[in-house]
N, C-alpha and C. Protein backbone atom coordinates (compact mmCIF):
# COMPACT_ATOMS: atom_id res chain seq x y z
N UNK A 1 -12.89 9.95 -17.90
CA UNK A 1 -11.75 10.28 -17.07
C UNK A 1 -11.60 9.21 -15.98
N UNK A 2 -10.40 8.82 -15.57
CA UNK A 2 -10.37 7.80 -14.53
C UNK A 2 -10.27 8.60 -13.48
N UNK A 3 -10.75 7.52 -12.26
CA UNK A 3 -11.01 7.75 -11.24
C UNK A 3 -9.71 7.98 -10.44
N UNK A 4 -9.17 8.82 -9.07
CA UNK A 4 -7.51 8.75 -8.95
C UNK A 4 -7.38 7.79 -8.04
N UNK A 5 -6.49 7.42 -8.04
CA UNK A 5 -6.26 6.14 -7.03
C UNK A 5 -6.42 6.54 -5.55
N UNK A 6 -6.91 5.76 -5.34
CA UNK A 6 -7.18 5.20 -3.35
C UNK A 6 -7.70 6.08 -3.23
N UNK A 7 -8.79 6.27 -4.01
CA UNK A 7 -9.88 7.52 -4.02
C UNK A 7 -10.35 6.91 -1.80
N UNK A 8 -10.60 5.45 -1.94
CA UNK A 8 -10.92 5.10 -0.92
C UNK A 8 -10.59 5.61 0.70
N UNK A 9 -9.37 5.73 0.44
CA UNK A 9 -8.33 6.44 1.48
C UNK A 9 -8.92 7.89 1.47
N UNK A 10 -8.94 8.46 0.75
CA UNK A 10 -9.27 10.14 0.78
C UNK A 10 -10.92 10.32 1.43
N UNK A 11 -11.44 9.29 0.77
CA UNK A 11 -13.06 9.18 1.53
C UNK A 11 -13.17 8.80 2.98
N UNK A 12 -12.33 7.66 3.13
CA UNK A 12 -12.02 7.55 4.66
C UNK A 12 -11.18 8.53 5.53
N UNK A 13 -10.46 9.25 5.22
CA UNK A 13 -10.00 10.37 5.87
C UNK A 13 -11.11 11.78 5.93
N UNK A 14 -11.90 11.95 4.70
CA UNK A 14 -13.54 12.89 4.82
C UNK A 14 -14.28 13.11 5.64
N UNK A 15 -14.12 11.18 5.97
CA UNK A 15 -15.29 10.62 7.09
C UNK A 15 -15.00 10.37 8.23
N UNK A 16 -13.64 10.93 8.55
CA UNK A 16 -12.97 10.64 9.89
C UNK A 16 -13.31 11.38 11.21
N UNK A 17 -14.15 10.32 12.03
CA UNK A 17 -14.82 11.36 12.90
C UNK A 17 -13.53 12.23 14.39
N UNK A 18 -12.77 11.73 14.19
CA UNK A 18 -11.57 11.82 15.37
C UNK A 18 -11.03 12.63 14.64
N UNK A 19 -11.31 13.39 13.70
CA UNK A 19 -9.82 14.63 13.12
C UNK A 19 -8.76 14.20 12.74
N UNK A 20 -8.05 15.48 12.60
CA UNK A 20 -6.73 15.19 11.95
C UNK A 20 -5.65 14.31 13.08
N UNK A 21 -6.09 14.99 14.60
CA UNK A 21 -4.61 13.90 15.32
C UNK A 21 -5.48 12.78 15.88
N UNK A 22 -6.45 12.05 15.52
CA UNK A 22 -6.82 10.56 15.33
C UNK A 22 -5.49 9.65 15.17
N UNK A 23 -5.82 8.98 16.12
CA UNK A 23 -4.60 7.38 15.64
C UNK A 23 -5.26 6.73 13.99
N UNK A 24 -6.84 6.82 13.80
CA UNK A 24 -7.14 6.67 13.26
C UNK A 24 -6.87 7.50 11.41
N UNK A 25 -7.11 8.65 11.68
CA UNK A 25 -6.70 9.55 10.96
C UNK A 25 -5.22 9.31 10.56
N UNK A 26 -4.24 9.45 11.14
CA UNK A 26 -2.46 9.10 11.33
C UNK A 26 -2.48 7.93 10.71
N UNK A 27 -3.19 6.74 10.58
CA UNK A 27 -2.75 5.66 10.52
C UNK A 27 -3.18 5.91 9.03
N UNK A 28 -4.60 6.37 8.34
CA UNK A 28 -5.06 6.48 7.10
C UNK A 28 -3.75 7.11 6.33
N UNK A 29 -3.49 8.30 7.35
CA UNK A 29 -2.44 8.87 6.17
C UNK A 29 -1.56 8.12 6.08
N UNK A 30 -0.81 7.76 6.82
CA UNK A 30 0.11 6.67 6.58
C UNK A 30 -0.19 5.89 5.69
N UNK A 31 -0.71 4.90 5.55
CA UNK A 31 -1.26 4.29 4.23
C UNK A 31 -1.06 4.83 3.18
N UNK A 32 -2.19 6.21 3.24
CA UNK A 32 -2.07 6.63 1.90
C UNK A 32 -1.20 6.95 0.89
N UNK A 33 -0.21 8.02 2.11
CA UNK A 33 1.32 8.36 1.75
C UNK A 33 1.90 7.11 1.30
N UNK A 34 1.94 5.59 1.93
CA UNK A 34 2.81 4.90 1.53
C UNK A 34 2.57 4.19 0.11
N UNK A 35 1.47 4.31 0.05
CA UNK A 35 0.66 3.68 -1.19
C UNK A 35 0.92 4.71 -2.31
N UNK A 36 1.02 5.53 -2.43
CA UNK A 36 1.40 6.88 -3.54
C UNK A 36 2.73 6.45 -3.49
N UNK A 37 3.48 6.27 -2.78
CA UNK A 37 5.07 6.10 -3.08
C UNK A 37 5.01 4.30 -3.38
N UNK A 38 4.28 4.05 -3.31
CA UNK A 38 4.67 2.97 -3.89
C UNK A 38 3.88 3.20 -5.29
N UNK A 39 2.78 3.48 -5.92
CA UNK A 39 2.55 3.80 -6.99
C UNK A 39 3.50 4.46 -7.77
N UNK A 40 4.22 5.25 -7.51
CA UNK A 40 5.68 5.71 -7.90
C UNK A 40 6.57 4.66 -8.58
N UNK A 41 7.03 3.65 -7.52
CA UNK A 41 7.89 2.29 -7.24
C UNK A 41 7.63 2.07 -8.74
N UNK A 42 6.18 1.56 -8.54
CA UNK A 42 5.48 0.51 -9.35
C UNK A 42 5.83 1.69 -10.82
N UNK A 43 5.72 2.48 -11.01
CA UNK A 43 5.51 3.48 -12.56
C UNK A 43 6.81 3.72 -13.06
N UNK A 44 7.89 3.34 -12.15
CA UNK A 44 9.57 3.51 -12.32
C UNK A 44 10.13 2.53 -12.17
N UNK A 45 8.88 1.30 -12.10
CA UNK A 45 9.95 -0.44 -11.77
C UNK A 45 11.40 -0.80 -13.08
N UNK A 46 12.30 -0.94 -12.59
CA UNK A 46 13.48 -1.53 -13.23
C UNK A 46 14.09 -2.27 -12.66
N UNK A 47 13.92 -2.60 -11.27
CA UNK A 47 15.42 -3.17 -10.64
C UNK A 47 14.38 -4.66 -10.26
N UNK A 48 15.31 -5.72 -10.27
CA UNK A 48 14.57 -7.03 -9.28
C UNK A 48 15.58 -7.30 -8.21
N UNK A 49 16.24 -6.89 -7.70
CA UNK A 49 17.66 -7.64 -7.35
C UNK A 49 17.72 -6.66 -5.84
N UNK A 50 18.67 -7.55 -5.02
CA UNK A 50 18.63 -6.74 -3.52
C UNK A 50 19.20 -5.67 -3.92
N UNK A 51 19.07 -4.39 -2.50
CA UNK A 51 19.31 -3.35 -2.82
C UNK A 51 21.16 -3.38 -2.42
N UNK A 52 21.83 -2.07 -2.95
CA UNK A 52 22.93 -1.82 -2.01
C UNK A 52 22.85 -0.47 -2.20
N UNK A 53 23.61 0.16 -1.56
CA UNK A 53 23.59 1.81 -1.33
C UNK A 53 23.55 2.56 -2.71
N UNK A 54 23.97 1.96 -3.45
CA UNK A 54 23.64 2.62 -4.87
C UNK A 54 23.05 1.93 -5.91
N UNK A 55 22.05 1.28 -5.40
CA UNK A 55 20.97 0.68 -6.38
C UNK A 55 20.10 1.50 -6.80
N UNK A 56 19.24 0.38 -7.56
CA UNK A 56 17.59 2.12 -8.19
C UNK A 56 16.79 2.39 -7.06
N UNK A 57 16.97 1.88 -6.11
CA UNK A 57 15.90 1.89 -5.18
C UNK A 57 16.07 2.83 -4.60
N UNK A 58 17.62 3.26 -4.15
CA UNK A 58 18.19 4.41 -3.41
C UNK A 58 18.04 5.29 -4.08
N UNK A 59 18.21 5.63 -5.46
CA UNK A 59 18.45 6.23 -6.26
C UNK A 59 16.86 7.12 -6.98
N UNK A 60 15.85 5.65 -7.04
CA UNK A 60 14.80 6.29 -7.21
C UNK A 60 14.00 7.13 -5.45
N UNK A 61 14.24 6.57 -4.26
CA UNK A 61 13.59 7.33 -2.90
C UNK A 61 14.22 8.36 -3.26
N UNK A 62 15.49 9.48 -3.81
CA UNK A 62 15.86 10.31 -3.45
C UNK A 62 15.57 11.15 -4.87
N UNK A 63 14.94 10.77 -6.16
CA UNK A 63 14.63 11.31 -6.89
C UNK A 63 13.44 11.62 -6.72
N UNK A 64 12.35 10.51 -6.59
CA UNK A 64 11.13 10.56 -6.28
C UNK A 64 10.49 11.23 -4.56
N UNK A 65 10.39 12.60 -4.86
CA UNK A 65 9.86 13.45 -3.42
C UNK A 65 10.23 12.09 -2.32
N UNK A 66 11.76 12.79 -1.93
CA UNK A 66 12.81 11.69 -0.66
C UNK A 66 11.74 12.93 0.89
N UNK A 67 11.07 13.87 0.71
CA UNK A 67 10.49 14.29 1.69
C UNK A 67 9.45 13.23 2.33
N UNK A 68 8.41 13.17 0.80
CA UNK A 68 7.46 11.97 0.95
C UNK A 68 7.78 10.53 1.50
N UNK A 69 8.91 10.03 1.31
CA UNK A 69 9.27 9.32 1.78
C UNK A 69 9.83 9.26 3.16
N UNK A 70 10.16 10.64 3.66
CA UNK A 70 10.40 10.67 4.80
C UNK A 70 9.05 10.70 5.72
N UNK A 71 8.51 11.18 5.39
CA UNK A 71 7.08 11.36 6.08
C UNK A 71 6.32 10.62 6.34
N UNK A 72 6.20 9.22 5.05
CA UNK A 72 5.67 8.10 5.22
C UNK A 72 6.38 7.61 6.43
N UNK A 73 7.90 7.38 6.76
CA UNK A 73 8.69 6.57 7.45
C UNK A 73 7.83 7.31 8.91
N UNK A 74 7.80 8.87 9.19
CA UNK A 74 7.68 9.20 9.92
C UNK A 74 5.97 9.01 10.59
N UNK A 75 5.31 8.95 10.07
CA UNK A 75 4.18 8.75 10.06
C UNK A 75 4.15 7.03 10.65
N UNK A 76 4.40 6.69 10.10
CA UNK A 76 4.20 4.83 10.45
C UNK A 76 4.76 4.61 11.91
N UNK A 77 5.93 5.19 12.04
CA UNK A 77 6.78 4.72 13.51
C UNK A 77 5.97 5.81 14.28
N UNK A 78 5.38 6.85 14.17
CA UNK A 78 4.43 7.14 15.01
C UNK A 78 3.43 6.86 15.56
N UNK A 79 2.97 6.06 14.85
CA UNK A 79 1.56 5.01 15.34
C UNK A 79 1.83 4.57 16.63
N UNK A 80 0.18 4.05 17.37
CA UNK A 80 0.37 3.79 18.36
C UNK A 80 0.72 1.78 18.43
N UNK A 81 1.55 1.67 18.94
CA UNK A 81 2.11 -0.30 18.51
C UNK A 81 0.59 -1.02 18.76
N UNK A 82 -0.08 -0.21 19.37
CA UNK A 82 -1.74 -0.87 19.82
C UNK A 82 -2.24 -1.50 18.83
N UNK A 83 -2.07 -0.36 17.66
CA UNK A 83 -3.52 -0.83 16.60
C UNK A 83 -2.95 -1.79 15.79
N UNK A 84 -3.74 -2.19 15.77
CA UNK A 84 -3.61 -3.70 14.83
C UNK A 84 -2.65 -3.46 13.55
N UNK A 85 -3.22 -2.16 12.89
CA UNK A 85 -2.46 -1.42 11.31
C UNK A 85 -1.39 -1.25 11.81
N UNK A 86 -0.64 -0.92 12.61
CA UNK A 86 0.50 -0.54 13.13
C UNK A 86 1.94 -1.29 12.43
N UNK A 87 1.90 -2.89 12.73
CA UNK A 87 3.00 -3.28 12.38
C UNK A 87 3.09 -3.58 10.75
N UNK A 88 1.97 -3.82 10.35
CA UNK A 88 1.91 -4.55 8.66
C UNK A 88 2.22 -3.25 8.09
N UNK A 89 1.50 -1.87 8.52
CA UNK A 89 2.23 -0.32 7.97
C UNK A 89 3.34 -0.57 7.87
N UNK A 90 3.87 -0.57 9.42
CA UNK A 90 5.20 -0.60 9.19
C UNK A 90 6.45 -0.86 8.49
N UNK A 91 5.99 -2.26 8.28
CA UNK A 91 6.73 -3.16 7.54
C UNK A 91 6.21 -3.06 5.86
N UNK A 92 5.06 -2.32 5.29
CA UNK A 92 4.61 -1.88 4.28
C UNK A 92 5.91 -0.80 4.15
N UNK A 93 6.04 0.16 4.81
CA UNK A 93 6.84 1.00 4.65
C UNK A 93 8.25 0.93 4.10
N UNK A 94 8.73 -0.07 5.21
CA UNK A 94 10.43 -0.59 4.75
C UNK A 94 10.37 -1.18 3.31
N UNK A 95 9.36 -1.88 3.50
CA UNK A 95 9.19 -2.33 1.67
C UNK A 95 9.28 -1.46 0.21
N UNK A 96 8.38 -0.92 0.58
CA UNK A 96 7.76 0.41 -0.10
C UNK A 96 9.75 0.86 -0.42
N UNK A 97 9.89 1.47 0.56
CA UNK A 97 10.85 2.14 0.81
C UNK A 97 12.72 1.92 0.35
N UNK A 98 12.23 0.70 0.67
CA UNK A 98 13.89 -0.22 0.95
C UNK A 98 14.13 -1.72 0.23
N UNK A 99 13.18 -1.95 -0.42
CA UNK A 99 12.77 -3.46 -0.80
C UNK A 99 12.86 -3.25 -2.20
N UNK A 100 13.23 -4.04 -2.69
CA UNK A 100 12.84 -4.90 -4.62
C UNK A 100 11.48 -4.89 -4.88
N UNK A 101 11.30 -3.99 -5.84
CA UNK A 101 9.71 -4.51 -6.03
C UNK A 101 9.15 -5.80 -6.24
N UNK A 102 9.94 -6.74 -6.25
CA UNK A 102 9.37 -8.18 -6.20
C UNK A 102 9.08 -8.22 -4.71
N UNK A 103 9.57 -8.17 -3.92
CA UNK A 103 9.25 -8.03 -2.33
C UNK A 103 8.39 -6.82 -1.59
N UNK A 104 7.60 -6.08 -2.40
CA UNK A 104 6.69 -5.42 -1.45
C UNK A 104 5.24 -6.09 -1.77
N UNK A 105 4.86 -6.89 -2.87
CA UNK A 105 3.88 -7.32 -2.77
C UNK A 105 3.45 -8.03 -1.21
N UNK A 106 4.14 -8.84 -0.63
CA UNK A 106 3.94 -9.46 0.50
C UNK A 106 3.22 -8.67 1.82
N UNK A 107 4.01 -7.44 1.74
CA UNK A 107 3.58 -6.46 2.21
C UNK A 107 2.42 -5.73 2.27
N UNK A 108 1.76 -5.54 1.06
CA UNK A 108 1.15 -4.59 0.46
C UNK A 108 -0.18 -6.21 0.74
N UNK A 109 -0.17 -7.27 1.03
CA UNK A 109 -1.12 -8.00 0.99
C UNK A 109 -1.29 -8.68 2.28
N UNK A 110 -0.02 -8.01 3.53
CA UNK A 110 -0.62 -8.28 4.82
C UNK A 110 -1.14 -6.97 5.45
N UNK A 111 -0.64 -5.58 4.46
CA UNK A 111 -1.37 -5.10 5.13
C UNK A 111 -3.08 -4.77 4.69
N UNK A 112 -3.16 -5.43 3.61
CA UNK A 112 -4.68 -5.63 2.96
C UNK A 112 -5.72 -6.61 4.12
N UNK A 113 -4.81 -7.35 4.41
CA UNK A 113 -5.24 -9.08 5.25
C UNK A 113 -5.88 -8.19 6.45
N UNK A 114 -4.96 -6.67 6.97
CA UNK A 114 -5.14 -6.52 8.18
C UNK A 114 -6.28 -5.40 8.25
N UNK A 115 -6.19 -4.76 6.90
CA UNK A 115 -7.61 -4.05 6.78
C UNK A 115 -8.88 -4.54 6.72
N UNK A 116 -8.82 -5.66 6.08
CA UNK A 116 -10.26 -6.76 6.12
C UNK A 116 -10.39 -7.44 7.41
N UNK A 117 -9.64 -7.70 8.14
CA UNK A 117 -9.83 -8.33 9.74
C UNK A 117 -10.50 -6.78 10.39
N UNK A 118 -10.60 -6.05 10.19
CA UNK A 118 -10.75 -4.63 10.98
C UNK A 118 -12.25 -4.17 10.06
N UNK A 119 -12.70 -4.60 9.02
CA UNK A 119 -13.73 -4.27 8.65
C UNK A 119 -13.38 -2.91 7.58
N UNK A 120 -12.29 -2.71 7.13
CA UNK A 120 -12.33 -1.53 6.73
C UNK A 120 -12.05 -2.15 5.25
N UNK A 121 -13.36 -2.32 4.79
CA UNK A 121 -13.42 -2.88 3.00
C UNK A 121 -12.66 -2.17 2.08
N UNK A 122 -13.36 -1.02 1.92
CA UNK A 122 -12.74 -0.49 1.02
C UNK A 122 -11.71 0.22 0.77
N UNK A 123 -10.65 0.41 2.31
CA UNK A 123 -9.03 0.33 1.99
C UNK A 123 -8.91 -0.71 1.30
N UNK A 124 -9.23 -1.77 2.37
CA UNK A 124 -8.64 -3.50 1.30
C UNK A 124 -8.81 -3.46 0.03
N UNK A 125 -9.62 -3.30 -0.21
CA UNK A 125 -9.85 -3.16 -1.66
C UNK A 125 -8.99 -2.43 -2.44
N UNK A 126 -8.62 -1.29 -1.86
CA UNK A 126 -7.84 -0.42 -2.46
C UNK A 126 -6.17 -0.81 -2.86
N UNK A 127 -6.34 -1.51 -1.31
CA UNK A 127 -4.68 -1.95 -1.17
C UNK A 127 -3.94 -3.03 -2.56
N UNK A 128 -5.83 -4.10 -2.31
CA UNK A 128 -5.01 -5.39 -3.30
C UNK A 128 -5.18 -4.90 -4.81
N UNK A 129 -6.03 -3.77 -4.89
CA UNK A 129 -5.94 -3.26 -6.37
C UNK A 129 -4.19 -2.22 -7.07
N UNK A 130 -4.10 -2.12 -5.69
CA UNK A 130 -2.30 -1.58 -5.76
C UNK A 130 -1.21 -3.29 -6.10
N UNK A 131 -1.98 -3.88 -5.02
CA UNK A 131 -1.13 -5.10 -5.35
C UNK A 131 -1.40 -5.87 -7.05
N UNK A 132 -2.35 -5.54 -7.69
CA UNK A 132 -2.88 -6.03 -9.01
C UNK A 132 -1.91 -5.42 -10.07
N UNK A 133 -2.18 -3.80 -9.88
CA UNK A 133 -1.24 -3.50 -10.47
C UNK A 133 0.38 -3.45 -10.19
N UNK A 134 0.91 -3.73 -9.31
CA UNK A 134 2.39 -4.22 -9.15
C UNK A 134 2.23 -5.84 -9.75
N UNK A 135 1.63 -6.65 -9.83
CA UNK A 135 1.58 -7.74 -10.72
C UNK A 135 1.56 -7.78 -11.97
N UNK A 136 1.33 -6.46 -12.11
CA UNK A 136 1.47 -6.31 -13.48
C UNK A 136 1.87 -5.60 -14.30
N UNK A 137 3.09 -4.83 -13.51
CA UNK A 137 4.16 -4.32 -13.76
C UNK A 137 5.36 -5.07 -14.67
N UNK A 138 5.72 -4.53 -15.37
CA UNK A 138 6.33 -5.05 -16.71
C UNK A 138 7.25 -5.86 -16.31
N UNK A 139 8.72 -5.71 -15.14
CA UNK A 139 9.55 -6.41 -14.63
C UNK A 139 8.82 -7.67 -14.25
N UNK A 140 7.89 -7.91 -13.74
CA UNK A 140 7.28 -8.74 -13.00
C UNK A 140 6.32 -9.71 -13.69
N UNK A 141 5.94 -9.30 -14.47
CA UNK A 141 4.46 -9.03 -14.93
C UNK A 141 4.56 -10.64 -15.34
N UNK A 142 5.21 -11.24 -16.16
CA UNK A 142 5.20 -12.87 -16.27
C UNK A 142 6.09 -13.61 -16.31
N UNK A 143 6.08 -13.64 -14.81
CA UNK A 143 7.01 -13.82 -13.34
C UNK A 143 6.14 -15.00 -13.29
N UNK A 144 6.12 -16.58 -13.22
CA UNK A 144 5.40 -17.37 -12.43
C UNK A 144 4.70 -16.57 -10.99
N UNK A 145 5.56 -16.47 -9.86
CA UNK A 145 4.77 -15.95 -8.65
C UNK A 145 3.58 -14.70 -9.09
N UNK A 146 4.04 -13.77 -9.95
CA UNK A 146 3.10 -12.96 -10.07
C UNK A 146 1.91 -13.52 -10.68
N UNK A 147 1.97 -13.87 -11.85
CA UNK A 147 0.89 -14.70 -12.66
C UNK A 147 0.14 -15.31 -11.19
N UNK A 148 0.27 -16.24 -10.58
CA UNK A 148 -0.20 -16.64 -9.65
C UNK A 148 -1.10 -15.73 -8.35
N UNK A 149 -0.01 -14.39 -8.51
CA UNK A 149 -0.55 -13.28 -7.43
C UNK A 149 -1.74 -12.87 -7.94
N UNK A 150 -1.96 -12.53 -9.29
CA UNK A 150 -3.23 -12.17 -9.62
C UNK A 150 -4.41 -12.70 -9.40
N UNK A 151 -3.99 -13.99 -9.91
CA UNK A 151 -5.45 -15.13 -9.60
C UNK A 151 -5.82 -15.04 -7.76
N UNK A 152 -4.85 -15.10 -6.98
CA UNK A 152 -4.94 -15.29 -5.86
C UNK A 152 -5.77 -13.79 -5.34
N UNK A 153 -5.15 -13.11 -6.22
CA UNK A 153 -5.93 -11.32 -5.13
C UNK A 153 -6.89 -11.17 -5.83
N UNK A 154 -6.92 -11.13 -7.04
CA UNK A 154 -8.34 -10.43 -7.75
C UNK A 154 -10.01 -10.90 -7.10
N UNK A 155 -9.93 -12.40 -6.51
CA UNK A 155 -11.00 -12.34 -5.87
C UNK A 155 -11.16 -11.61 -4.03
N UNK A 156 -9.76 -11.53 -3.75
CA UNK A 156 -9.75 -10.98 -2.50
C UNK A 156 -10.28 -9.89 -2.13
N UNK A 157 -9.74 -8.78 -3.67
CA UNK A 157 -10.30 -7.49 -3.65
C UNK A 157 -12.09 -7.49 -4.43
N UNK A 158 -12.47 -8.51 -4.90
CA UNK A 158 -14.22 -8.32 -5.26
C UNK A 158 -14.63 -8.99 -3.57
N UNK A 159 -14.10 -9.56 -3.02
CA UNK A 159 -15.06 -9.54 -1.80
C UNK A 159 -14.61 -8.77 -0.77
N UNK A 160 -13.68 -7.62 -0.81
CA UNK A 160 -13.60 -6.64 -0.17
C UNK A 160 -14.76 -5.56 -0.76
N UNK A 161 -14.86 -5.33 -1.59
CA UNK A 161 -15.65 -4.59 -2.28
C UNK A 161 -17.17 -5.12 -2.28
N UNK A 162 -17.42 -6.01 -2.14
CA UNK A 162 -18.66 -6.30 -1.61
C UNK A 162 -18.63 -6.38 -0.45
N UNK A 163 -18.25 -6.84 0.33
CA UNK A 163 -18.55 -6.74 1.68
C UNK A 163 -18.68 -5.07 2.13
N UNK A 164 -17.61 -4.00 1.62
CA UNK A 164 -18.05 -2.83 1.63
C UNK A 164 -19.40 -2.25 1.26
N UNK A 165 -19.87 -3.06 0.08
CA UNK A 165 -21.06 -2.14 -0.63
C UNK A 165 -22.03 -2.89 0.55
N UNK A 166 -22.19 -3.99 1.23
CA UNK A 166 -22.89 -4.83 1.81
C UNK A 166 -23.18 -4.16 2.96
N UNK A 167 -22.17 -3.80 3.79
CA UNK A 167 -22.16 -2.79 4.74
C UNK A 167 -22.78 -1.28 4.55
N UNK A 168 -22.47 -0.66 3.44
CA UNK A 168 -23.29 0.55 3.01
C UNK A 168 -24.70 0.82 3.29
N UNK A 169 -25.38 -0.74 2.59
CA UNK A 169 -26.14 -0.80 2.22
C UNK A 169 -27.35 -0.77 3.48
């Protein structure tokens, strides 16, 4: 049986010593929420092209739980502007949300950049393994830039993942 995604996220929210109204806590969910809707994105990819009010993008946020999507939005602009996760969420979000799936990778790999500056491995890990599979999403999938995205993340996310187990240890 496979394992469910961003199992990582759910372990870090387990282990959250600040509770549920943690900036810390808030900020995990955020993530997580945004990362499930983008796993969505990624499982319903069709469109490459900017959005307009009646593109798939609109079309899929309001098919695909438009609550969840509200919540993510709501969740992110609640953060405190302090924490470092704050703005790359953010802007994870509009992506996620409002963007071409050719354009949330960028996203989805500063806010990886900003989990590994913070020590928190095994989000990163989690994040660029979201970004692996949007590379390899069928629209995309052999795309010059993507081809390229892979080579570039796949080692990003084994030394997130070691540096996590390193820290465990």
């Amino acid at each position: 049986m496979r394992s469910p995604l961003h199992r990582a996220f759910f372990k870090a929210l387990g282990d959250c010593r600040g509770g549920e109204g943690s900036p810390y806590w808030q900020a995990t969910v955020a993530g997580l929420v945004t990362l499930r809707f983008a796993d969505r994105r990624i499982a319903h990819a069709t469109d490459l092209t900017v959005i307009d009010v009646d593109s798939p993008v609109r079309r899929l946020t309001r098919q695909l739980e438009p609550e969840e999507a509200r919540r993510a939005e709501r969740l992110a602009k609640g953060l405190d502007r302090s924490m470092v996760v704050a703005a790359p969420l953010r802007s994870l979000v509009r992506a996620v949300l409002y963007r071409p799936l050719a354009e949330i990778a960028p996203a989805l790999q500063a806010y990886a950049e900003v989990l590994m500056a913070t020590a928190q491995w095994a989000l990163a890990a989690d994040v660029y393994s979201t970004v692996i599979r949007l590379a390899n999403a069928p629209p995309v999938r052999d795309t010059e830039p993507f081809r390229a995205l892979r080579t570039d993340v796949i080692p990003q996310r084994r030394r997130a993942r070691h540096l996590g187990g390193a820290r465990r240890a």
